[in-house]
C-alpha atoms as a PDB file:
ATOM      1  CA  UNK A   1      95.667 142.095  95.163  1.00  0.00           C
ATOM      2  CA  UNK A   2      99.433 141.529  95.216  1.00  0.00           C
ATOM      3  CA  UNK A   3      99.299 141.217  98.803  1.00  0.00           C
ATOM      4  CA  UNK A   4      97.171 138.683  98.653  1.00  0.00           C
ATOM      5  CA  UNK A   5      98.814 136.959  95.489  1.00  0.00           C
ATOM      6  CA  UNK A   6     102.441 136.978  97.572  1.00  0.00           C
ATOM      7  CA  UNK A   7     100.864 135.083 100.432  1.00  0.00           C
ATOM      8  CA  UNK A   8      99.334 132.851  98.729  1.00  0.00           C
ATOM      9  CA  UNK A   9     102.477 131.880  96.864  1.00  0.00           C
ATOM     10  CA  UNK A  10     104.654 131.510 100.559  1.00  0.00           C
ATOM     11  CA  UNK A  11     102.159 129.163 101.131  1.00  0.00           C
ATOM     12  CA  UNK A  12     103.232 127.552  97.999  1.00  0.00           C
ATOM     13  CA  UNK A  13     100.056 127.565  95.785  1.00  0.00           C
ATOM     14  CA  UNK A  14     100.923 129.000  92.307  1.00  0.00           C
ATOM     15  CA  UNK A  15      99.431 132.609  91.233  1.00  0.00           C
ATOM     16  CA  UNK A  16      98.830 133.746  87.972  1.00  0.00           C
ATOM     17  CA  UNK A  17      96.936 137.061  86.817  1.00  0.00           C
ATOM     18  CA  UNK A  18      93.322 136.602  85.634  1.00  0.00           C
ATOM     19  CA  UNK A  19      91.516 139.552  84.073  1.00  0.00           C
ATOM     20  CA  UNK A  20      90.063 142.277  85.981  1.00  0.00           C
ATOM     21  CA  UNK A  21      86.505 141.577  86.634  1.00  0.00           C
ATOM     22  CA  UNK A  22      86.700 138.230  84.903  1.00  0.00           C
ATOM     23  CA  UNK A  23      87.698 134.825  85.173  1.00  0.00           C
ATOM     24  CA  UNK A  24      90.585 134.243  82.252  1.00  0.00           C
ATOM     25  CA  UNK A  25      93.749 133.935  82.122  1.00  0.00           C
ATOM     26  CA  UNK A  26      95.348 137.553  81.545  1.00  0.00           C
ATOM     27  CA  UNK A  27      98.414 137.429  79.657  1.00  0.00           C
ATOM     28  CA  UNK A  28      98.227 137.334  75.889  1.00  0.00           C
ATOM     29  CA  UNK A  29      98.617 134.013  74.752  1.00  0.00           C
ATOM     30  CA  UNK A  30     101.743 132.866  73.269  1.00  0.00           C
ATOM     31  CA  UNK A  31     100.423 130.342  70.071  1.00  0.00           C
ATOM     32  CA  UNK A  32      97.893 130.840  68.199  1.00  0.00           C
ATOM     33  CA  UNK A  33      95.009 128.416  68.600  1.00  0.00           C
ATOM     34  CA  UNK A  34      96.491 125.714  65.460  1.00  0.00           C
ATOM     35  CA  UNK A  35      99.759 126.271  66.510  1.00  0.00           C
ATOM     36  CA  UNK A  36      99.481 123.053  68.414  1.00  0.00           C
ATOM     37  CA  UNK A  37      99.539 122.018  72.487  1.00  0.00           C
ATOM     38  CA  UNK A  38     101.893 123.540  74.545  1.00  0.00           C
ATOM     39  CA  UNK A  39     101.990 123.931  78.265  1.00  0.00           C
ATOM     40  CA  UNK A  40     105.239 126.650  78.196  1.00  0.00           C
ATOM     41  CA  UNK A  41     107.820 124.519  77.232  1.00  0.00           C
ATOM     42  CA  UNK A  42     108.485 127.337  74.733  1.00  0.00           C
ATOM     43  CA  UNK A  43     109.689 128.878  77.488  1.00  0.00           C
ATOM     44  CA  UNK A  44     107.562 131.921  76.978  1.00  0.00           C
ATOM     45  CA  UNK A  45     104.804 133.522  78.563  1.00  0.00           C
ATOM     46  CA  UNK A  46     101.167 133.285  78.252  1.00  0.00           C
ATOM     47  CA  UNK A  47      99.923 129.358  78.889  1.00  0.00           C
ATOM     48  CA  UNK A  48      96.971 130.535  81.106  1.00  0.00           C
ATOM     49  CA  UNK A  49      97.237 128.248  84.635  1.00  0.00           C
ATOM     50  CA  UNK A  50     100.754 126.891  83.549  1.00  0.00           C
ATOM     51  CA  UNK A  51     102.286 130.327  83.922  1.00  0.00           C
ATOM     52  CA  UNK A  52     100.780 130.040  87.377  1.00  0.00           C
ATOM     53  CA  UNK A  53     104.360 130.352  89.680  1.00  0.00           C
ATOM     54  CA  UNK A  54     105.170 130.962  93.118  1.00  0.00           C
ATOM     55  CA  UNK A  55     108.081 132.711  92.643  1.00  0.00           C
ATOM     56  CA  UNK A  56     107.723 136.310  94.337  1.00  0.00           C
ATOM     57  CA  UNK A  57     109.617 138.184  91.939  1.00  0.00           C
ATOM     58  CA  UNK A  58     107.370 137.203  88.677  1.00  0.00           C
ATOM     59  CA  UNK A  59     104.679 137.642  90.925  1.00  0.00           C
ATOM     60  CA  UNK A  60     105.279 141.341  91.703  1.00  0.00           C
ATOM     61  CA  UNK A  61     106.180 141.848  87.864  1.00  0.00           C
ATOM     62  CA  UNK A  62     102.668 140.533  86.888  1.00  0.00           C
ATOM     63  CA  UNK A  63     101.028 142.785  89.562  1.00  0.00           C
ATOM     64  CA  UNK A  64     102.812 146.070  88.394  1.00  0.00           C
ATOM     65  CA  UNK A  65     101.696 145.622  84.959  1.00  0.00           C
ATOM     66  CA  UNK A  66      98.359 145.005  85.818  1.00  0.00           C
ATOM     67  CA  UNK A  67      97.704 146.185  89.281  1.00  0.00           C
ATOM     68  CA  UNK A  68      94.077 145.279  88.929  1.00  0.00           C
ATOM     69  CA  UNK A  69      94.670 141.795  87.581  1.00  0.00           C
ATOM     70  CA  UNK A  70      92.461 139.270  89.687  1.00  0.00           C
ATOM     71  CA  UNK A  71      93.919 136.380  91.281  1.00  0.00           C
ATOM     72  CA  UNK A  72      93.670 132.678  89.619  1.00  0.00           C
ATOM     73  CA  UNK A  73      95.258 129.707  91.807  1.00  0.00           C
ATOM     74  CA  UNK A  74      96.330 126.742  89.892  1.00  0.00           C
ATOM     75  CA  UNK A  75      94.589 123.620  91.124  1.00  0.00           C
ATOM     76  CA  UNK A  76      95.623 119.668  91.379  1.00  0.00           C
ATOM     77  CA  UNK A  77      99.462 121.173  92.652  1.00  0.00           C
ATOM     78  CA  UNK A  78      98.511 122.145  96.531  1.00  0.00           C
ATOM     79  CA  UNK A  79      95.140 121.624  96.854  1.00  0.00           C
ATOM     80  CA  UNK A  80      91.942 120.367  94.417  1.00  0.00           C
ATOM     81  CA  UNK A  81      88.910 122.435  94.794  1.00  0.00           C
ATOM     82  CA  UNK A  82      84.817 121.107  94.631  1.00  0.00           C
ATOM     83  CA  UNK A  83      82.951 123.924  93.369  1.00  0.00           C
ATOM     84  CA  UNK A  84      79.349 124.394  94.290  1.00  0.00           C
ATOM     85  CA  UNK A  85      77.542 126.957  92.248  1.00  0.00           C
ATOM     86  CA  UNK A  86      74.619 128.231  94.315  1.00  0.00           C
ATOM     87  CA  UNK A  87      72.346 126.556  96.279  1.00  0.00           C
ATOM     88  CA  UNK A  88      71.231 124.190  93.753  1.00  0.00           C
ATOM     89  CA  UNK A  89      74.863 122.587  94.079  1.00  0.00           C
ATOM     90  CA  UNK A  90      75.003 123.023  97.491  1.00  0.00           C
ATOM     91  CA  UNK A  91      71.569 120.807  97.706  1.00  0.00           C
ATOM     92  CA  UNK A  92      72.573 118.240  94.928  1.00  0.00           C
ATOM     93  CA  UNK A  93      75.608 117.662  97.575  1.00  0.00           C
ATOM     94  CA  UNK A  94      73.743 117.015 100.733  1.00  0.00           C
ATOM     95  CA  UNK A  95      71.506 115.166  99.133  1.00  0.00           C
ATOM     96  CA  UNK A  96      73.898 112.836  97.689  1.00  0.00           C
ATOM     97  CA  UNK A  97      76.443 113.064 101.176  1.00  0.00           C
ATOM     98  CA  UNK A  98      73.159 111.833 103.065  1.00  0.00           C
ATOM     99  CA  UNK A  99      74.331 111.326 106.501  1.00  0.00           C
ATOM    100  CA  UNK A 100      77.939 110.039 105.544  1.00  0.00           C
ATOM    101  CA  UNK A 101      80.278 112.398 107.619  1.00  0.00           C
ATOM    102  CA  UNK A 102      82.512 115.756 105.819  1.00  0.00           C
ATOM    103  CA  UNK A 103      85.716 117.375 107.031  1.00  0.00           C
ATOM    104  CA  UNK A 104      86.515 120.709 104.533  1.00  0.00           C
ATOM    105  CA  UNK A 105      89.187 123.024 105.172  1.00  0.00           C
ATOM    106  CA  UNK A 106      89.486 126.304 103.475  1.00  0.00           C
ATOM    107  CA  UNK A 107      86.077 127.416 102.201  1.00  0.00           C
ATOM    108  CA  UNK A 108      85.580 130.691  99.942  1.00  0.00           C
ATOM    109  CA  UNK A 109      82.511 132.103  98.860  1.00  0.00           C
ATOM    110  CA  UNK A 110      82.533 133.212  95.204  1.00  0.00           C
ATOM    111  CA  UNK A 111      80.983 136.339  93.521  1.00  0.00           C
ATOM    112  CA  UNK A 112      78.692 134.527  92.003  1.00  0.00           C
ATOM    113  CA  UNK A 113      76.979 133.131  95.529  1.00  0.00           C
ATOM    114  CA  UNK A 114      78.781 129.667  95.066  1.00  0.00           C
ATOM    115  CA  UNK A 115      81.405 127.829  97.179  1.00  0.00           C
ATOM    116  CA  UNK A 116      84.956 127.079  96.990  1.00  0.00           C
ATOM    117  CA  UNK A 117      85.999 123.798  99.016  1.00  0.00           C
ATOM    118  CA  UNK A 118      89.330 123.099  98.773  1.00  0.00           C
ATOM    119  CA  UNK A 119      91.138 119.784 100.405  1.00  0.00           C
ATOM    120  CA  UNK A 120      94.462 117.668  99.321  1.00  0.00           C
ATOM    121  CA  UNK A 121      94.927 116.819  96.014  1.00  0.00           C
ATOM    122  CA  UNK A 122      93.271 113.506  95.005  1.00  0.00           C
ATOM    123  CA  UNK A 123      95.544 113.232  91.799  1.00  0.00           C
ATOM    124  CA  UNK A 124      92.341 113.676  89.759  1.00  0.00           C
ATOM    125  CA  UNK A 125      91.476 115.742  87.127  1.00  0.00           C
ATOM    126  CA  UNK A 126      89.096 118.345  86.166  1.00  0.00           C
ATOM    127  CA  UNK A 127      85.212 116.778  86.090  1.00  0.00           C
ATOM    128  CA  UNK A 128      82.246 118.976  85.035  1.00  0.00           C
ATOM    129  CA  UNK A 129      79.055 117.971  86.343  1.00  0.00           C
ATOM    130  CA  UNK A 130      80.455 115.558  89.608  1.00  0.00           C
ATOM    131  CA  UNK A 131      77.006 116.124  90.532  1.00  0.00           C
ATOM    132  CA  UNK A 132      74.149 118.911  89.302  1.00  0.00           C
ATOM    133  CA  UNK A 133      75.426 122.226  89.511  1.00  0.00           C
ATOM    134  CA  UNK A 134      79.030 120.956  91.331  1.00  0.00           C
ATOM    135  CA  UNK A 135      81.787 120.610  89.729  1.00  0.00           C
ATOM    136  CA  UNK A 136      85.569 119.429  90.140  1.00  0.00           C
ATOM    137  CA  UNK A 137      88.930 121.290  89.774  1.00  0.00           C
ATOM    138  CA  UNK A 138      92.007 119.235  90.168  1.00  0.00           C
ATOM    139  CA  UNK A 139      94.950 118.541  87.469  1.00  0.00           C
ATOM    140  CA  UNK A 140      94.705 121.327  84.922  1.00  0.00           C
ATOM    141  CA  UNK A 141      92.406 123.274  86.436  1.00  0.00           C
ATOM    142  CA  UNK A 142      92.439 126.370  88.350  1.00  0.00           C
ATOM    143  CA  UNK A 143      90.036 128.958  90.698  1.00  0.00           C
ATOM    144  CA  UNK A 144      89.744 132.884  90.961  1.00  0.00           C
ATOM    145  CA  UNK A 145      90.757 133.179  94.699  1.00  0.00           C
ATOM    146  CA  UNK A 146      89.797 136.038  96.979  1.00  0.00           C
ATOM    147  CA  UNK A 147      89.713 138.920  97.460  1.00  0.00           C
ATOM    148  CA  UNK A 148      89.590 138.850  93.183  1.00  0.00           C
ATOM    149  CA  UNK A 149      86.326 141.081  91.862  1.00  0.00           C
ATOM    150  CA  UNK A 150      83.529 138.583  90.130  1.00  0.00           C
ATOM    151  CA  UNK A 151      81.799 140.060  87.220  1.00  0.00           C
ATOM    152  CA  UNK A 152      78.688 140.365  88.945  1.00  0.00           C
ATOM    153  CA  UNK A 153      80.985 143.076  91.166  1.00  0.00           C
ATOM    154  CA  UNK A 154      80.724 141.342  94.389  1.00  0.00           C
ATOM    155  CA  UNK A 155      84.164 140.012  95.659  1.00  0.00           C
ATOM    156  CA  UNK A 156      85.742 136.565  96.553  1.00  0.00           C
ATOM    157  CA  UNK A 157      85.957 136.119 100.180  1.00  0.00           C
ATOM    158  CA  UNK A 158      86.811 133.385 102.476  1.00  0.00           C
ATOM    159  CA  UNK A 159      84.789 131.980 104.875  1.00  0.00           C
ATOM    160  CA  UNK A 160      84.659 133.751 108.435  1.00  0.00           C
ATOM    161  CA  UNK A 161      84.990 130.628 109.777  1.00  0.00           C
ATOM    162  CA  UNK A 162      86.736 128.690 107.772  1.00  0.00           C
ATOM    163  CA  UNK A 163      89.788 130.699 106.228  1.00  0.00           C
ATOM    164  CA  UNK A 164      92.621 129.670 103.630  1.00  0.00           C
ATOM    165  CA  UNK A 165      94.603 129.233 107.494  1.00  0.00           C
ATOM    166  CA  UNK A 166      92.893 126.457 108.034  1.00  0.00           C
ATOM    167  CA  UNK A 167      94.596 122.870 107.289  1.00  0.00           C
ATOM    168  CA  UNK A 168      93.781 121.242 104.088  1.00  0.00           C
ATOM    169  CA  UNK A 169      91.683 118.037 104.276  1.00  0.00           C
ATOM    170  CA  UNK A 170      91.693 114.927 102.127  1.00  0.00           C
ATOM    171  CA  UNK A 171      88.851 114.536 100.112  1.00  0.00           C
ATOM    172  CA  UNK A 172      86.116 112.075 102.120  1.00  0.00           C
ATOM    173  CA  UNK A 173      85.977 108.945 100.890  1.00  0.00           C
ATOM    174  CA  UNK A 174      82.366 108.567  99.995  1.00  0.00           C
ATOM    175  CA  UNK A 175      83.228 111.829  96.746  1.00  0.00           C
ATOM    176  CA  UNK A 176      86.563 109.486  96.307  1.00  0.00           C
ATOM    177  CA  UNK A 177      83.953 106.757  93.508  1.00  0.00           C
ATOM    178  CA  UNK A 178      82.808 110.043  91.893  1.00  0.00           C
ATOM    179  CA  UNK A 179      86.015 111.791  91.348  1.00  0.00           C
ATOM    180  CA  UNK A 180      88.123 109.170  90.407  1.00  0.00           C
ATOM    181  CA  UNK A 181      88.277 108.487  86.645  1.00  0.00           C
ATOM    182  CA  UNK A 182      86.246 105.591  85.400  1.00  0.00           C
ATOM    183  CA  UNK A 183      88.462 102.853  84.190  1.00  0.00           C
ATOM    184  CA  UNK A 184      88.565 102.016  80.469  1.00  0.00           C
ATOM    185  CA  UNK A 185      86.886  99.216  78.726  1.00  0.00           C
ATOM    186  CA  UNK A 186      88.477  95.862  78.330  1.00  0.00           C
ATOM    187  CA  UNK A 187      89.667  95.741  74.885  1.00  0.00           C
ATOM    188  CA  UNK A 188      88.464  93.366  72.321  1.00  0.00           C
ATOM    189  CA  UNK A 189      89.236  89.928  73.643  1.00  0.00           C
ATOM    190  CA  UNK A 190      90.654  90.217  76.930  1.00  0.00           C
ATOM    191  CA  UNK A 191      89.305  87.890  79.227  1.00  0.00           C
ATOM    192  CA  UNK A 192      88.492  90.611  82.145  1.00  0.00           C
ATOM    193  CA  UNK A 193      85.690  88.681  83.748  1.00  0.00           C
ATOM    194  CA  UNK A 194      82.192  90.047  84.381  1.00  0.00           C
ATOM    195  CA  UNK A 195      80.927  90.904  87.792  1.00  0.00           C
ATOM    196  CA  UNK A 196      78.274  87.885  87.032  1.00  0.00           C
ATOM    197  CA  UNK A 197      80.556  85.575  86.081  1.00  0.00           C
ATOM    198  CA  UNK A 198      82.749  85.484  88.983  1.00  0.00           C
ATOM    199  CA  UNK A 199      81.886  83.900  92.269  1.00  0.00           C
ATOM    200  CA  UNK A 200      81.726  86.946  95.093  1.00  0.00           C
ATOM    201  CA  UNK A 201      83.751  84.646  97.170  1.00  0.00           C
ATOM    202  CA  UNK A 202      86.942  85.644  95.598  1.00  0.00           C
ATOM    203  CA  UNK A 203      86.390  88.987  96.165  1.00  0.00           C
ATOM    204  CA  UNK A 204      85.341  88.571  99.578  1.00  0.00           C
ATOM    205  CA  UNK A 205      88.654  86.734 100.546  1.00  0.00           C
ATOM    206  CA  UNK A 206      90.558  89.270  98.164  1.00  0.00           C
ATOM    207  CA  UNK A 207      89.401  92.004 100.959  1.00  0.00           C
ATOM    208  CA  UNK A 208      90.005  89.643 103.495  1.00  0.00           C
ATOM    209  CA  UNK A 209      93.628  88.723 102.778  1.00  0.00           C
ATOM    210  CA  UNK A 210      94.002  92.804 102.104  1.00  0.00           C
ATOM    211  CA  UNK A 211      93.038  93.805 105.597  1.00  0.00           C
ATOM    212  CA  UNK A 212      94.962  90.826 106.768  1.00  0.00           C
ATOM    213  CA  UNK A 213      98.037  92.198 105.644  1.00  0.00           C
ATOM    214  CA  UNK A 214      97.240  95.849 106.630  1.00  0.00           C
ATOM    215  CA  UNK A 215      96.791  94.880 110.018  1.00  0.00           C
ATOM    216  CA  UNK A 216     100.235  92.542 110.196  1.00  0.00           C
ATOM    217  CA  UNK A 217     102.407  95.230 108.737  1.00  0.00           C
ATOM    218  CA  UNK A 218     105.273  96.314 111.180  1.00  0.00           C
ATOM    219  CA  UNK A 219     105.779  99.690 112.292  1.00  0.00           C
ATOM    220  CA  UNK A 220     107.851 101.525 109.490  1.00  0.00           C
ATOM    221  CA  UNK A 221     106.145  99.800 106.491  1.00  0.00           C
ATOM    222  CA  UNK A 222     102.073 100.182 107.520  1.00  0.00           C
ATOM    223  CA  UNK A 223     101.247 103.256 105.419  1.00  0.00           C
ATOM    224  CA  UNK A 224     103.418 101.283 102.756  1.00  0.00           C
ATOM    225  CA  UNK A 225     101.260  98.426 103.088  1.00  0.00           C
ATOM    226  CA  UNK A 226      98.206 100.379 102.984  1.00  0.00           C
ATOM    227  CA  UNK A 227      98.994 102.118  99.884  1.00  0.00           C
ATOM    228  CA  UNK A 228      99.854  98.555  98.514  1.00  0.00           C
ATOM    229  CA  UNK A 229      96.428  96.965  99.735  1.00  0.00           C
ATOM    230  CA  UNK A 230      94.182 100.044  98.285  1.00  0.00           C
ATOM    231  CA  UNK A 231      96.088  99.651  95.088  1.00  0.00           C
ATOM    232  CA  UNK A 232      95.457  95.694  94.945  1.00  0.00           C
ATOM    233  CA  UNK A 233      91.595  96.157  95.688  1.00  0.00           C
ATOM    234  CA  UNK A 234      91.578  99.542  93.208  1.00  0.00           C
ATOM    235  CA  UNK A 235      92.395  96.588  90.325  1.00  0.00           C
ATOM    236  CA  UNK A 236      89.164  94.437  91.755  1.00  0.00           C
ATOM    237  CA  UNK A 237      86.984  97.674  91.839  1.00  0.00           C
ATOM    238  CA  UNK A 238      88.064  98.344  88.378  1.00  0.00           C
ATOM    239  CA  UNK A 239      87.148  94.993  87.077  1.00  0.00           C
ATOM    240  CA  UNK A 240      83.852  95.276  88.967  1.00  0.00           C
ATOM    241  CA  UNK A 241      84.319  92.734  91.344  1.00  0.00           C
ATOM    242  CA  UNK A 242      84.504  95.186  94.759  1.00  0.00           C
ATOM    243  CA  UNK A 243      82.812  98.141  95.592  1.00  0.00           C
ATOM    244  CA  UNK A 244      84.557 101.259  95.994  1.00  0.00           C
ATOM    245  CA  UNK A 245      83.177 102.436  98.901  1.00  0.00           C
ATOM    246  CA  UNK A 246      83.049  99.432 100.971  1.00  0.00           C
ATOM    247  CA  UNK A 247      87.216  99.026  99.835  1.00  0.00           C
ATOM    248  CA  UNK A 248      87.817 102.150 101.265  1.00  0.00           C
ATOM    249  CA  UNK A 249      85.762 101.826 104.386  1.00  0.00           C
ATOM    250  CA  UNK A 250      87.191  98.558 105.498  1.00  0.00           C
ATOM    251  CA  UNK A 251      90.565  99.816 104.768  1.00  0.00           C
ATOM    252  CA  UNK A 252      90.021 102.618 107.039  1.00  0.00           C
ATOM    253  CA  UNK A 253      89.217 100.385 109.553  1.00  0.00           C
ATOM    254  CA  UNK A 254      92.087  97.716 109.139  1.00  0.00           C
ATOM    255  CA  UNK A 255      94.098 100.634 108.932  1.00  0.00           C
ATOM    256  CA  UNK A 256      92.997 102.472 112.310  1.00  0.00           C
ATOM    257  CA  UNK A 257      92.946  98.555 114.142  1.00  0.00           C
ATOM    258  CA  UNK A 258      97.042  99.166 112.869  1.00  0.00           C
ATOM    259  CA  UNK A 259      97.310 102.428 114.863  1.00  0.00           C
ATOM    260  CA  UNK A 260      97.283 104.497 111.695  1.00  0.00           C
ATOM    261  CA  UNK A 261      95.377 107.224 112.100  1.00  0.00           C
ATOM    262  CA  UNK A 262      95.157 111.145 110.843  1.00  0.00           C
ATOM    263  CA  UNK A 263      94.459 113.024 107.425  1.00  0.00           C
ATOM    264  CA  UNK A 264      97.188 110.662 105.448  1.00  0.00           C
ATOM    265  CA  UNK A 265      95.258 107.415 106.180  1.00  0.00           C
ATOM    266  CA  UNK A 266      92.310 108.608 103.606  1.00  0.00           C
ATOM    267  CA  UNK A 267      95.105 110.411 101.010  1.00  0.00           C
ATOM    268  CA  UNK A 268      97.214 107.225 101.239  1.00  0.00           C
ATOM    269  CA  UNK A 269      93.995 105.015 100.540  1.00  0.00           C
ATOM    270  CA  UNK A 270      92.884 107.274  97.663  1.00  0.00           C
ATOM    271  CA  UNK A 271      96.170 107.315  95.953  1.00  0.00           C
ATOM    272  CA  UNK A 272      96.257 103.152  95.612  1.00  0.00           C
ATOM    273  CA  UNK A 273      92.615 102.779  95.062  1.00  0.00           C
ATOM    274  CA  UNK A 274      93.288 105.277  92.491  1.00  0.00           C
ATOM    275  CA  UNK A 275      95.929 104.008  90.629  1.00  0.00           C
ATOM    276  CA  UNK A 276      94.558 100.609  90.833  1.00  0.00           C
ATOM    277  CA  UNK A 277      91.441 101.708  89.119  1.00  0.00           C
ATOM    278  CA  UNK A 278      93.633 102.412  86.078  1.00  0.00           C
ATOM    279  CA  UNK A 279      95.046  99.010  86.084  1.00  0.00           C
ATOM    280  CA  UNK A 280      91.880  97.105  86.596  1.00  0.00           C
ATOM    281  CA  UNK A 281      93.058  93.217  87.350  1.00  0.00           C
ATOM    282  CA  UNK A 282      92.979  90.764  84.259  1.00  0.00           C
ATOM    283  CA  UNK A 283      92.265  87.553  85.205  1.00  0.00           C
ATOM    284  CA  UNK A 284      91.100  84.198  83.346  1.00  0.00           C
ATOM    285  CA  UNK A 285      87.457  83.744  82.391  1.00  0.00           C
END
């Protein structure tokens, strides 16, 4: 296992021990439960994933004390993981990806007979239940990584053909609506209008203007300008007057037409819409 845990920390995604066998966190905790939250700025040991380091030294420390610890990876730092659990999930996903096209990277197959995607991190947090029996690690959450021991006694292994070598991918755009956190209600009397109450022509030249400036951006400032644009249409998605996925489609689009292309185009896009979402747009009834 310390093999295993090293490498993965080179490639700088954070280790921590898990228990033998199991799936928690293995060093004791250091509060007790109504001592109140604390994510180690005690400066002690024993925060579950926020002990998780890369640092080779702790690393081998951990490992000689328990030299049959498993191996938990801290998500939402280097990569976010979707995690299928058995074929139900993998079903629930199809079903709901349709024909709408996928690009994974690493892939491990769990103990349990589930799946381990992982991609870029989306900036997201944990969701239970993104769809039936698939589920969402990203910001405080973490995985058991190979080749770590399930309970059942079957190991963690990575795909044959899809390894932790391979590069990470963003996460496609069409799991972008279901990951990203659903912005809060208006409160009491803001005038946020209703989808019915405003004309769609606004938000159809809101896109338009968008793309428009996507696509007149000079070389140095387009991903800029894309991040911008996603985050201006994010606000309109999260005041219900755009769709998410037809934002992020005709950004791609406006954003290829710019000669951006590659894995950053859909990370940069996800990061505005993202943040825009959280700052849905308050305008005049």
């Amino acid at each position: 296992m310390l093999d295993d845990a090293l490498d993965y920390a080179a490639r700088g995604w954070p280790v921590f021990p898990v228990a033998p066998r199991g799936k928690l966190p293995l060093i004791p905790r250091a509060h007790r439960p109504d001592d109140g939250p604390c994510h180690g700025e005690c400066g002690r040991e024993g925060h579950g994933l926020y002990d998780a380091s890369t640092d080779a030294g702790r690393i081998r420390e951990w490992w000689r004390r328990w030299p049959l610890a498993n191996i938990g990876l801290r998500t939402g730092v280097a990569f976010d993981v979707v995690d299928i659990d058995g074929p139900e999930g993998l079903e629930a996903l199809n079903a709901y990806r349709a024909d709408r096209p996928i690009t994974w990277g690493p892939e491990a197959i769990t103990g349990g007979g589930g799946w381990h995607l992982l991609h870029l991190p989306s900036g997201a947090g944990n969701r239970a239940g993104l769809l039936p029996h698939v589920d969402y690690r990203g910001a405080g959450g973490y995985i058991v990584a190979p080749p770590s021991i399930h309970p059942s006694g079957k190991r963690y292994q990575w795909a044959e053909m899809a390894g932790h070598d391979e590069p990470l991918e963003p996460l496609p755009a069409w799991l972008v609506e279901l990951v990203l956190p659903t912005p809060p209600p208006p409160a009491a009397g803001s005038s946020v209008v209703r989808v019915g109450q405003l004309p769609s022509a606004y938000g159809r030249r809101a896109l338009e203007v968008e793309l428009g400036r996507v696509a007149m951006a000079g070389k140095g400032t387009r991903n800029d300008q894309l991040n911008r644009s996603a985050f201006a249409l994010g606000q309109l998605v999260g005041s219900g007057v755009l769709d998410a996925e037809l934002v992020v489609t005709s950004l791609i689009e406006a954003a290829g037409r710019a000669g951006l292309v590659g894995h950053e185009v859909e990370a940069t896009i996800a990061s505005g819409l993202r943040n825009g979402l959280r700052q849905p747009r308050q305008m005049p009834a």
